[in-house]
PDB file of N, CA and C in Angstrom:
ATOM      1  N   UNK A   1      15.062   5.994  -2.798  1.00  0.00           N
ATOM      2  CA  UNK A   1      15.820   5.122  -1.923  1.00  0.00           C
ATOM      3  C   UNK A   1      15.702   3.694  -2.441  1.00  0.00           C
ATOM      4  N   UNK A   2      16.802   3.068  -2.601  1.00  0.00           N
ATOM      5  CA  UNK A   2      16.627   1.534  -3.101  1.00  0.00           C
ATOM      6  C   UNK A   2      16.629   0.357  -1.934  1.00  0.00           C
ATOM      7  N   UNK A   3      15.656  -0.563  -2.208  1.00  0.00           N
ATOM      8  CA  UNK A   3      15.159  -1.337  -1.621  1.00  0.00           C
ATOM      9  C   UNK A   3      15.383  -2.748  -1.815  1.00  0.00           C
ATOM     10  N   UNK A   4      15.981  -3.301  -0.230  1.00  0.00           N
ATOM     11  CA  UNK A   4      16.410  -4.408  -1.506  1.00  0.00           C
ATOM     12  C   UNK A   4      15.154  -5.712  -1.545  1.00  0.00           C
ATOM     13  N   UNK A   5      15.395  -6.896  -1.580  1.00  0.00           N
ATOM     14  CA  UNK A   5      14.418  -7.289  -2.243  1.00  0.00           C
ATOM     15  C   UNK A   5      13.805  -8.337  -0.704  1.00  0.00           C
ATOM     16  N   UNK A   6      12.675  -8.564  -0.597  1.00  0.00           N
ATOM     17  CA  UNK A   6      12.292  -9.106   0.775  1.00  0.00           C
ATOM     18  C   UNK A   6      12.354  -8.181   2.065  1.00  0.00           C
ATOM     19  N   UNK A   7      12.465  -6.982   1.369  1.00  0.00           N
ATOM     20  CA  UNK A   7      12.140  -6.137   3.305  1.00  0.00           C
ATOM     21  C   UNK A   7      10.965  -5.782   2.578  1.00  0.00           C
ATOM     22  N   UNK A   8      10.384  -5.543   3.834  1.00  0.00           N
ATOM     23  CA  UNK A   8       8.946  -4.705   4.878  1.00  0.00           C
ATOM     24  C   UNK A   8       8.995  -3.453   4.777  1.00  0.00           C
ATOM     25  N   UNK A   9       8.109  -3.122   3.788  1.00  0.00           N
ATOM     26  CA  UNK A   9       8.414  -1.589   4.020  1.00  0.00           C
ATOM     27  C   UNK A   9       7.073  -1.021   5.155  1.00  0.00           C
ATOM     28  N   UNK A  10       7.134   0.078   5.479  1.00  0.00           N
ATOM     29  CA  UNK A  10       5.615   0.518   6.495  1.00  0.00           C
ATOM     30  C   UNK A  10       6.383   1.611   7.433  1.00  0.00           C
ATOM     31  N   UNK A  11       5.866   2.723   7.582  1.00  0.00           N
ATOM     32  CA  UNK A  11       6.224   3.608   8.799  1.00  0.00           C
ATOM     33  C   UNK A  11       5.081   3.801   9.684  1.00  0.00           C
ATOM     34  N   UNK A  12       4.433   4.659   9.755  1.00  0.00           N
ATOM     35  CA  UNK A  12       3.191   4.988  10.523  1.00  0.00           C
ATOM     36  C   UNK A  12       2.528   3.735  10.743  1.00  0.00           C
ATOM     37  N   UNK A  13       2.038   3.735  12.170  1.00  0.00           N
ATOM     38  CA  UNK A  13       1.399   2.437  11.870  1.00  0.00           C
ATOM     39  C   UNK A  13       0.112   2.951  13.438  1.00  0.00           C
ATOM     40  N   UNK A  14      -1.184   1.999  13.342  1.00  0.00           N
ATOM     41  CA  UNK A  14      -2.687   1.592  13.972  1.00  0.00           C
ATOM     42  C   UNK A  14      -2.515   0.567  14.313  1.00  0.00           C
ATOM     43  N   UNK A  15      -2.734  -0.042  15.662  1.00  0.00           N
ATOM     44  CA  UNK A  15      -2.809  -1.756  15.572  1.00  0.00           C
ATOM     45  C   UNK A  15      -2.784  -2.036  17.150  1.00  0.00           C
ATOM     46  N   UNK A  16      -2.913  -3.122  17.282  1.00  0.00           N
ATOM     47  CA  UNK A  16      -3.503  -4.080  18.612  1.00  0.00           C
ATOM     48  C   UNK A  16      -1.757  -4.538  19.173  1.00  0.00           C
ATOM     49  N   UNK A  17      -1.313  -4.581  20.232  1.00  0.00           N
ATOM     50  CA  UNK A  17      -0.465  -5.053  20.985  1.00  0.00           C
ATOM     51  C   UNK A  17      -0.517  -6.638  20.998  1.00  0.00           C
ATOM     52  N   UNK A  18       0.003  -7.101  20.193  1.00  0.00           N
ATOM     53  CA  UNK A  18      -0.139  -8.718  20.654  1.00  0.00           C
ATOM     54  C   UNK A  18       0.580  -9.810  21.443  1.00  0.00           C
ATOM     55  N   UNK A  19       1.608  -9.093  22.393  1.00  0.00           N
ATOM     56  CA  UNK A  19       2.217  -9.556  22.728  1.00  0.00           C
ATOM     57  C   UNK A  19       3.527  -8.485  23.071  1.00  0.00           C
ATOM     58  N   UNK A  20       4.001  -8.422  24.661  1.00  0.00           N
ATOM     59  CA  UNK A  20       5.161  -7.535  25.502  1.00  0.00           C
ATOM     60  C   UNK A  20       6.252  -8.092  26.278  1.00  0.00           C
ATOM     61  N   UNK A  21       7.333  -6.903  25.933  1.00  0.00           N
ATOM     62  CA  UNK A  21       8.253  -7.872  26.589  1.00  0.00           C
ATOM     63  C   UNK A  21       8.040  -7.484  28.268  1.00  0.00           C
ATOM     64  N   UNK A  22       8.926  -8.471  28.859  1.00  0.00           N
ATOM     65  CA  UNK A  22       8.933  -8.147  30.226  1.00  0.00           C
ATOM     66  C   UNK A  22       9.452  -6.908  30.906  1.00  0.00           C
ATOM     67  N   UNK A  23       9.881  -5.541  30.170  1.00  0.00           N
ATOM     68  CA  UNK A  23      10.350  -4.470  30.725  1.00  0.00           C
ATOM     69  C   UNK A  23       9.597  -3.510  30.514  1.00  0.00           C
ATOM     70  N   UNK A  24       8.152  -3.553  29.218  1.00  0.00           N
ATOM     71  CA  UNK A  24       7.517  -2.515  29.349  1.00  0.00           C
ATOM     72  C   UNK A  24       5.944  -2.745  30.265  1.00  0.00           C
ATOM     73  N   UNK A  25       6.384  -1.321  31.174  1.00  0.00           N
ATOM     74  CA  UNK A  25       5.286  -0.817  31.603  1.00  0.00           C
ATOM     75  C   UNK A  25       4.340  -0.159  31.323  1.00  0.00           C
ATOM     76  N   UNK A  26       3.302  -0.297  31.484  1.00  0.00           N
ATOM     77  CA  UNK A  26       1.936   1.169  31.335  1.00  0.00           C
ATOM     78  C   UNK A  26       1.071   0.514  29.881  1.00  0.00           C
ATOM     79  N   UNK A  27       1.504  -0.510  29.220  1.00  0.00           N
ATOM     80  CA  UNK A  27       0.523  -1.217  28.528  1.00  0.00           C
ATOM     81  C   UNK A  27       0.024  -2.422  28.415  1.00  0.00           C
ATOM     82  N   UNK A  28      -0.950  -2.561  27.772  1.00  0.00           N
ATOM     83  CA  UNK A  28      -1.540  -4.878  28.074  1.00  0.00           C
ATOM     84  C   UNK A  28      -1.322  -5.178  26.894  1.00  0.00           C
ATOM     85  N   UNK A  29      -1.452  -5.691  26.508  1.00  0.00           N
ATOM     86  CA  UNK A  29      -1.960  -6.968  25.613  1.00  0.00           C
ATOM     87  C   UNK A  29      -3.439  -6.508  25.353  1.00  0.00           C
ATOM     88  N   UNK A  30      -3.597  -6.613  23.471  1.00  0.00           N
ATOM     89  CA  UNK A  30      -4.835  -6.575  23.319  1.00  0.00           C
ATOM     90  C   UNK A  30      -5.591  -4.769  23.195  1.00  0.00           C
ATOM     91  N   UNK A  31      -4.529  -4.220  23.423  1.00  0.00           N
ATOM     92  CA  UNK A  31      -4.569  -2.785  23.524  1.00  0.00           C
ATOM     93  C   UNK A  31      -4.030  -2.249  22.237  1.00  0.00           C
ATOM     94  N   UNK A  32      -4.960  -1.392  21.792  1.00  0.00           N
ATOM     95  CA  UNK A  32      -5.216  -0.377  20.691  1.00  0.00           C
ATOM     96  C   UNK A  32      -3.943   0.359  21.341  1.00  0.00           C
ATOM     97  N   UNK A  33      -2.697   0.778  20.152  1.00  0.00           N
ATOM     98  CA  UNK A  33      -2.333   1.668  19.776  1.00  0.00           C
ATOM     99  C   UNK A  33      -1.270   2.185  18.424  1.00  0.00           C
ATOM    100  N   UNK A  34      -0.396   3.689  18.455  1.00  0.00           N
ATOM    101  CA  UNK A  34      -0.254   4.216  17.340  1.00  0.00           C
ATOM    102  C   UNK A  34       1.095   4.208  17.645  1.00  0.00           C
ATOM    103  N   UNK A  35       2.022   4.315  16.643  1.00  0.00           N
ATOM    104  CA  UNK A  35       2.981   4.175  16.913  1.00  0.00           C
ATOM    105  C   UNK A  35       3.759   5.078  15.842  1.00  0.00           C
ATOM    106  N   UNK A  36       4.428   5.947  15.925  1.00  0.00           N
ATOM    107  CA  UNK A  36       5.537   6.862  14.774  1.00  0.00           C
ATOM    108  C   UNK A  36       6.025   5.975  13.758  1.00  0.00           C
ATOM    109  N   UNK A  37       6.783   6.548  13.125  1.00  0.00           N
ATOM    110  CA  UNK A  37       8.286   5.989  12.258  1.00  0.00           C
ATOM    111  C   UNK A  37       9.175   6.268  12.769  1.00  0.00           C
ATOM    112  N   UNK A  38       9.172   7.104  13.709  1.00  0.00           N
ATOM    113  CA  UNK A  38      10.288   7.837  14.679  1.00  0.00           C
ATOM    114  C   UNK A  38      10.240   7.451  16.055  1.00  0.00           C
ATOM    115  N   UNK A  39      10.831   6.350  15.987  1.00  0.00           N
ATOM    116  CA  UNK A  39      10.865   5.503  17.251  1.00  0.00           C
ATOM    117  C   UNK A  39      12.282   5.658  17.719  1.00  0.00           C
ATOM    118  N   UNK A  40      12.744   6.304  18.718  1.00  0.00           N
ATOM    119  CA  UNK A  40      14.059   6.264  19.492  1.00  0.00           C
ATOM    120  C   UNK A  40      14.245   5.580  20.456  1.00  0.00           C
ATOM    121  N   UNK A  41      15.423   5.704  20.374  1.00  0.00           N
ATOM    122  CA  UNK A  41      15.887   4.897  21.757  1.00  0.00           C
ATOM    123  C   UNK A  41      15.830   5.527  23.170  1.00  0.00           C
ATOM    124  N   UNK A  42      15.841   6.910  23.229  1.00  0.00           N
ATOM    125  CA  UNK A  42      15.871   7.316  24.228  1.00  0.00           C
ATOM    126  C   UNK A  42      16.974   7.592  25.599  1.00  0.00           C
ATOM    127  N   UNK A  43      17.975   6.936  24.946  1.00  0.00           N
ATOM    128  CA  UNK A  43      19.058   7.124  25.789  1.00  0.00           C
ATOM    129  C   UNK A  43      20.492   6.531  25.245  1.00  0.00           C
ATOM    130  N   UNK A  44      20.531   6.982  23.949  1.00  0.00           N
ATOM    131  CA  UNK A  44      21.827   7.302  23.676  1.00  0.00           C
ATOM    132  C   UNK A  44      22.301   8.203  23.676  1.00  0.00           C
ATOM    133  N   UNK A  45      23.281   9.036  23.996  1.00  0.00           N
ATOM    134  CA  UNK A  45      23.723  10.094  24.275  1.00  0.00           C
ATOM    135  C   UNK A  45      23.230  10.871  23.458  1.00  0.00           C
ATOM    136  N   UNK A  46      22.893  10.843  21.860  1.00  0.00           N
ATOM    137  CA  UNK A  46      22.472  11.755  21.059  1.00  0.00           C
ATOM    138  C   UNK A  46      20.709  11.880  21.499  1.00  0.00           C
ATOM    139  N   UNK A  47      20.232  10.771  21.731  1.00  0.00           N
ATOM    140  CA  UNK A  47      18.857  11.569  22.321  1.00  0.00           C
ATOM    141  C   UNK A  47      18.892  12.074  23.407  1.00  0.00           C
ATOM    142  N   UNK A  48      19.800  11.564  24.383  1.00  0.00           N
ATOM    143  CA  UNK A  48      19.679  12.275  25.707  1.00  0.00           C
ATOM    144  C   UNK A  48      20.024  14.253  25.772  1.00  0.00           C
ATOM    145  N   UNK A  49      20.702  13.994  24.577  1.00  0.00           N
ATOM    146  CA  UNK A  49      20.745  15.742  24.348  1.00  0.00           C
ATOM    147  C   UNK A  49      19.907  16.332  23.817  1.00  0.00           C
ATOM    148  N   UNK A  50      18.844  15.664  23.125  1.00  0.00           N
ATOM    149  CA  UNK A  50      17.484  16.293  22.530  1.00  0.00           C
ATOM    150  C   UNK A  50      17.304  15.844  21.133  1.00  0.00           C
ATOM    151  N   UNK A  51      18.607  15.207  20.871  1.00  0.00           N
ATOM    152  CA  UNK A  51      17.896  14.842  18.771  1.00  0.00           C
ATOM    153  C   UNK A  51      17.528  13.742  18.836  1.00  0.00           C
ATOM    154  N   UNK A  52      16.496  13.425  19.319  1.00  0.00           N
ATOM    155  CA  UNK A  52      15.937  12.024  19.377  1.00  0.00           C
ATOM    156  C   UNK A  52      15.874  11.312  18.062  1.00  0.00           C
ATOM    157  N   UNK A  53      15.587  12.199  16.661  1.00  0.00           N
ATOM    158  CA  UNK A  53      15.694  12.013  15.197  1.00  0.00           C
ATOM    159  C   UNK A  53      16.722  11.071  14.846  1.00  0.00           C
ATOM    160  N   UNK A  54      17.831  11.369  14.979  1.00  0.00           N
ATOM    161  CA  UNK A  54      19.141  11.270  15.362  1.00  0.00           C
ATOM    162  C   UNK A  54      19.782  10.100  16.369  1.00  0.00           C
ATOM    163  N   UNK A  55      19.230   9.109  16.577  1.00  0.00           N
ATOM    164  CA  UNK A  55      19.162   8.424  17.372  1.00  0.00           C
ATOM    165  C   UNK A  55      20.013   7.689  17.065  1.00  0.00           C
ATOM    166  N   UNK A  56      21.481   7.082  17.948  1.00  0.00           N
ATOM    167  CA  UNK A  56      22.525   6.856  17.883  1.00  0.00           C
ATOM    168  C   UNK A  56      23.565   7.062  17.288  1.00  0.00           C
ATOM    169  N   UNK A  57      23.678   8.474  16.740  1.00  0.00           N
ATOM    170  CA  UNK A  57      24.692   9.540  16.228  1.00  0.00           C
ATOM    171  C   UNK A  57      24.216   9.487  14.553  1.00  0.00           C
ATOM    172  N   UNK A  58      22.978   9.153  13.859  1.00  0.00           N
ATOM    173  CA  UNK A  58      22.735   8.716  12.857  1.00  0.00           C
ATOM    174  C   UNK A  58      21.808   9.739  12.438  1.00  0.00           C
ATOM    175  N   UNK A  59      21.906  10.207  10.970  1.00  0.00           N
ATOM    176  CA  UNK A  59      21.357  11.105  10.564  1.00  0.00           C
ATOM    177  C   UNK A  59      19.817  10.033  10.241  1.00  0.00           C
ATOM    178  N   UNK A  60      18.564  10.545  10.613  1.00  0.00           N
ATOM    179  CA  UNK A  60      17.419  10.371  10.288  1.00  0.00           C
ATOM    180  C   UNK A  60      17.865   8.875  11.403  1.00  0.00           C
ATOM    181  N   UNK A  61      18.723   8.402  12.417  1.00  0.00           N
ATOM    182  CA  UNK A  61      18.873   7.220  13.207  1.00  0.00           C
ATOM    183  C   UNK A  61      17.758   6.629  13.732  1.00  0.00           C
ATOM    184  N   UNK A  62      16.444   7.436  14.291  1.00  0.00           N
ATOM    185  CA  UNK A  62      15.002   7.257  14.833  1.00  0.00           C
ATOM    186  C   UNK A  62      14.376   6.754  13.608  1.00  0.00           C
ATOM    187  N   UNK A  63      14.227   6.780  13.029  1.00  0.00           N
ATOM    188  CA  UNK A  63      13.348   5.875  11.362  1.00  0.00           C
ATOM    189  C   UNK A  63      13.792   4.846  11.080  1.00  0.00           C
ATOM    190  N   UNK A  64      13.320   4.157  12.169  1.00  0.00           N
ATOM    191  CA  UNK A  64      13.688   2.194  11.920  1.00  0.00           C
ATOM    192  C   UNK A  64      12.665   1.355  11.012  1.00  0.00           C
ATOM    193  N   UNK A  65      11.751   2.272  10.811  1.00  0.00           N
ATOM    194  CA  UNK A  65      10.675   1.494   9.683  1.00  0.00           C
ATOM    195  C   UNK A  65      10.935   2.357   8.470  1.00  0.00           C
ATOM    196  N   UNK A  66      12.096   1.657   7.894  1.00  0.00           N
ATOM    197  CA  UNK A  66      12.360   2.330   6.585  1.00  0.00           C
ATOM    198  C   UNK A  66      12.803   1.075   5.730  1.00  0.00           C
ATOM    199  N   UNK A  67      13.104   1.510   4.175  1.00  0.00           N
ATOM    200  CA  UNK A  67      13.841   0.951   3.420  1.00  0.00           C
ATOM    201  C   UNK A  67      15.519  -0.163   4.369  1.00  0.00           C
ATOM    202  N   UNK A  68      15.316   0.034   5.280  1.00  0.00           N
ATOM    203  CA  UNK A  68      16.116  -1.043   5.929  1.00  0.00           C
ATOM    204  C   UNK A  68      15.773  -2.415   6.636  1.00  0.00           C
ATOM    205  N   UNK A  69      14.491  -2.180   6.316  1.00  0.00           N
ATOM    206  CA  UNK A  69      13.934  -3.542   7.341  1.00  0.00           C
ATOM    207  C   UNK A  69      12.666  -2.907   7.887  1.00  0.00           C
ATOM    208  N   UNK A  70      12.345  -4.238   8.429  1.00  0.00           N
ATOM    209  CA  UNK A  70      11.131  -4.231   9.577  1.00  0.00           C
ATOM    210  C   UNK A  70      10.039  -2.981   9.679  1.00  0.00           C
ATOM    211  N   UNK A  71       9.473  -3.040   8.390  1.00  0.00           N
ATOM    212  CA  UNK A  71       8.405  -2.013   8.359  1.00  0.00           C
ATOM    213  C   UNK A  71       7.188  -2.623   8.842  1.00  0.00           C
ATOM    214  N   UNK A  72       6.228  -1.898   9.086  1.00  0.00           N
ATOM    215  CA  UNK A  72       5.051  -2.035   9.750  1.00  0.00           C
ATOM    216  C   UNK A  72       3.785  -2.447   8.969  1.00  0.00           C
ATOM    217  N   UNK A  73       4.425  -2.842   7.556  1.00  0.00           N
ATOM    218  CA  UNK A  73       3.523  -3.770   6.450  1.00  0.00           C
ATOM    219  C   UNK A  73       3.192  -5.047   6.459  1.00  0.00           C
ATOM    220  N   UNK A  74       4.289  -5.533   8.122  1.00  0.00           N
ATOM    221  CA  UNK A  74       3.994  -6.988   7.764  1.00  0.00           C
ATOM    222  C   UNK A  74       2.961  -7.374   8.998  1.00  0.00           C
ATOM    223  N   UNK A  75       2.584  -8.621   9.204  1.00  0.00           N
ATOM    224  CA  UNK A  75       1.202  -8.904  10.277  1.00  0.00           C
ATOM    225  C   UNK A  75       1.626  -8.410  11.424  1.00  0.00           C
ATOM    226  N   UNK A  76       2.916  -8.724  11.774  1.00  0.00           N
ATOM    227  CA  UNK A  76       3.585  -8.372  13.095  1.00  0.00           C
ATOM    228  C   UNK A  76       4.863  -7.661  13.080  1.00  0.00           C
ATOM    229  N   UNK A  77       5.441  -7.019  13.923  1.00  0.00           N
ATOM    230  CA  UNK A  77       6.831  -6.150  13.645  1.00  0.00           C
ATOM    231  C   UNK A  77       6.785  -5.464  14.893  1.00  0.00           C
ATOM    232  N   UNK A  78       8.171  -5.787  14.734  1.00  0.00           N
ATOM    233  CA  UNK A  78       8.876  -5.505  16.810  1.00  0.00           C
ATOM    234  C   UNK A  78       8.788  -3.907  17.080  1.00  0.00           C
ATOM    235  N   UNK A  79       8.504  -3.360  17.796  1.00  0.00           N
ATOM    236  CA  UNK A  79       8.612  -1.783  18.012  1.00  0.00           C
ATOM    237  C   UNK A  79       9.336  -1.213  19.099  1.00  0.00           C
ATOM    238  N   UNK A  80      10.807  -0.684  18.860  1.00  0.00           N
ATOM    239  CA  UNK A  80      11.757  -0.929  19.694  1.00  0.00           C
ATOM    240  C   UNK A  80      11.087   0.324  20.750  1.00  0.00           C
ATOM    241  N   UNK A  81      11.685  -0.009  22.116  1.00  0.00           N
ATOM    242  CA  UNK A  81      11.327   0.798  23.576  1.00  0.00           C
ATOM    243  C   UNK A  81      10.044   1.034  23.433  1.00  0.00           C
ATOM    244  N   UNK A  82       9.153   0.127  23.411  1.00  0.00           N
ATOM    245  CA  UNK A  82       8.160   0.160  23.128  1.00  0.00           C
ATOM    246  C   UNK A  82       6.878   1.128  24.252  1.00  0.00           C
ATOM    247  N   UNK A  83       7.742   0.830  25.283  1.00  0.00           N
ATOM    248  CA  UNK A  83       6.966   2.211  26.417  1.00  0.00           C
ATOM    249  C   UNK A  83       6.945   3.320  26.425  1.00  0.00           C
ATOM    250  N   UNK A  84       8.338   3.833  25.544  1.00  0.00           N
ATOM    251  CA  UNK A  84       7.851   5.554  25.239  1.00  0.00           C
ATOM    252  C   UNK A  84       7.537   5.370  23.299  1.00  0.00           C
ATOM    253  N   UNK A  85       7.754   4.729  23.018  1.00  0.00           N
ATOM    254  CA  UNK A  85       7.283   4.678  21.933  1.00  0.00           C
ATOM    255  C   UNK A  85       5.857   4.169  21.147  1.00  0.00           C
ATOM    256  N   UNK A  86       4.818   3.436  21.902  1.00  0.00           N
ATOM    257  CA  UNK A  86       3.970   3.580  21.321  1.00  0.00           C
ATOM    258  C   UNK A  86       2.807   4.118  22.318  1.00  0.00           C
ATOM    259  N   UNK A  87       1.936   4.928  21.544  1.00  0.00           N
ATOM    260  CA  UNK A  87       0.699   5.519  22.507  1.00  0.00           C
ATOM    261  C   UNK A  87      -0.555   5.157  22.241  1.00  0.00           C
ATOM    262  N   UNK A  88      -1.378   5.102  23.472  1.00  0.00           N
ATOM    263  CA  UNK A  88      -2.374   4.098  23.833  1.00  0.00           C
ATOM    264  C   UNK A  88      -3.776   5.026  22.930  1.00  0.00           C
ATOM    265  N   UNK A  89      -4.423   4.450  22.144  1.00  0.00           N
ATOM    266  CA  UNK A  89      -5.797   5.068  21.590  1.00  0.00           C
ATOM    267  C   UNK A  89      -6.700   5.098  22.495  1.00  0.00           C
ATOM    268  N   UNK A  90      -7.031   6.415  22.840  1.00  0.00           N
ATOM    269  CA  UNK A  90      -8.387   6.385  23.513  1.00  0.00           C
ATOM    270  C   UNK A  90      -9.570   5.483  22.707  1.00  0.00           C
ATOM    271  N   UNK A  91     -10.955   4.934  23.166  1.00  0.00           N
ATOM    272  CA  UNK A  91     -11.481   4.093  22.807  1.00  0.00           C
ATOM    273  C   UNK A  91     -12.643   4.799  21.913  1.00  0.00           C
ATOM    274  N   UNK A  92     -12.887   6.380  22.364  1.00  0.00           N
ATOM    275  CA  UNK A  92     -13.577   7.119  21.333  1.00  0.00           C
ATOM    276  C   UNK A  92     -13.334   7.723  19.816  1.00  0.00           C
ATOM    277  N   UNK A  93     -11.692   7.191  19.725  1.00  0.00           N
ATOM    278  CA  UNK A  93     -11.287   7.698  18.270  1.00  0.00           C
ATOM    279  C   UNK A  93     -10.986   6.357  17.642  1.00  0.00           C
ATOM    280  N   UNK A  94     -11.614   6.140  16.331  1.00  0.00           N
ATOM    281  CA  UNK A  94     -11.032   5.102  15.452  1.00  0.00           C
ATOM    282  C   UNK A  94      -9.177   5.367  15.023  1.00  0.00           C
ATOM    283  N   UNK A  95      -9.622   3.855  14.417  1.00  0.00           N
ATOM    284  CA  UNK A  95      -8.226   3.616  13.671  1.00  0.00           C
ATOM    285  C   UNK A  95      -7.846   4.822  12.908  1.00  0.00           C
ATOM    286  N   UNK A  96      -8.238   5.252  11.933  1.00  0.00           N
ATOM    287  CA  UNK A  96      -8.292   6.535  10.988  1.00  0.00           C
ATOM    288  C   UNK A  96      -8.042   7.719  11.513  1.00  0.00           C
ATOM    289  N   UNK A  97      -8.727   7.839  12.708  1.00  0.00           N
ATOM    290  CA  UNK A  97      -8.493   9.198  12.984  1.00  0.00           C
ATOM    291  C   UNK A  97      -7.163   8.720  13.775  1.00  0.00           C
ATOM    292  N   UNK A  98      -6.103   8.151  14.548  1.00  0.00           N
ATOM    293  CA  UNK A  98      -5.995   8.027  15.569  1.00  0.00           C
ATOM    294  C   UNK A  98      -4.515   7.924  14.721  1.00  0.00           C
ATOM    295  N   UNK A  99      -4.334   7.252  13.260  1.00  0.00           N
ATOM    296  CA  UNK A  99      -3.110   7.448  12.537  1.00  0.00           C
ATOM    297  C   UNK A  99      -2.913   8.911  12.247  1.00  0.00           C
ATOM    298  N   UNK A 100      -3.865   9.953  12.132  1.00  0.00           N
ATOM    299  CA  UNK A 100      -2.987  11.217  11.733  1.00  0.00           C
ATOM    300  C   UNK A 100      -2.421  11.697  12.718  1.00  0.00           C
ATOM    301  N   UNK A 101      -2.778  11.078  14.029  1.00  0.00           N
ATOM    302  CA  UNK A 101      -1.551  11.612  15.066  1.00  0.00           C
ATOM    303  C   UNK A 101      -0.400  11.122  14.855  1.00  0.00           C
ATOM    304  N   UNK A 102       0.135  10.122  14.270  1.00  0.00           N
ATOM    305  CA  UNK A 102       1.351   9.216  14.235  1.00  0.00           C
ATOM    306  C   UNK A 102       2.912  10.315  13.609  1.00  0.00           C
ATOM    307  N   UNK A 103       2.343  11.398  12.828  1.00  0.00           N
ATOM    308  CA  UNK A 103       3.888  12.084  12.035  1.00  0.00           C
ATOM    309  C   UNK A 103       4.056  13.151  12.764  1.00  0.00           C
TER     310      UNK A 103
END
């Protein structure tokens, strides 16, 4: 896949919440968690039928941390619907273990 020059590459990603917008619920600030490459939207008609993959009629559409931008290589990077999309680390599993849940 060609890349062009100045994007972020990163999919899977470990990391601290540093900051939420005002619509997600159920996490803080300062909170450990993991987050996919397969981040959907959740309610475009193509996920609402089940291909969440597929996310806005787009083949592989859920893989927003790709060769297109905004990968999870850089210090910070937005993580869209961020309430069903990222999950909270329990405090007994490290970083390491806590990314092989991410694929």
């Amino acid at each position: 896949m060609p890349v062009a020059p100045d994007v972020t590459l990163g999919h899977e990603a470990v990391g601290v919440v540093p900051a939420l917008g005002e619509a997600v619920d159920g996490l803080h600030e300062g909170q450990r968690v993991a987050v996919s490459g397969v981040t959907p939207c959740f309610q475009c008609e193509t996920c609402q039928r089940g291909f969440t993959s597929q996310c806005g009629g787009l083949i592989l559409g859920a893989a927003k941390f790709t060769t297109r931008g905004g990968g999870n290589m850089a210090e910070y990077f937005l993580v869209g619907h961020a309430g069903a999309n990222l999950a909270p680390i329990p405090d007994d599993l490290s970083d390491h273990q806590a990314l092989y849940a991410t694929t």
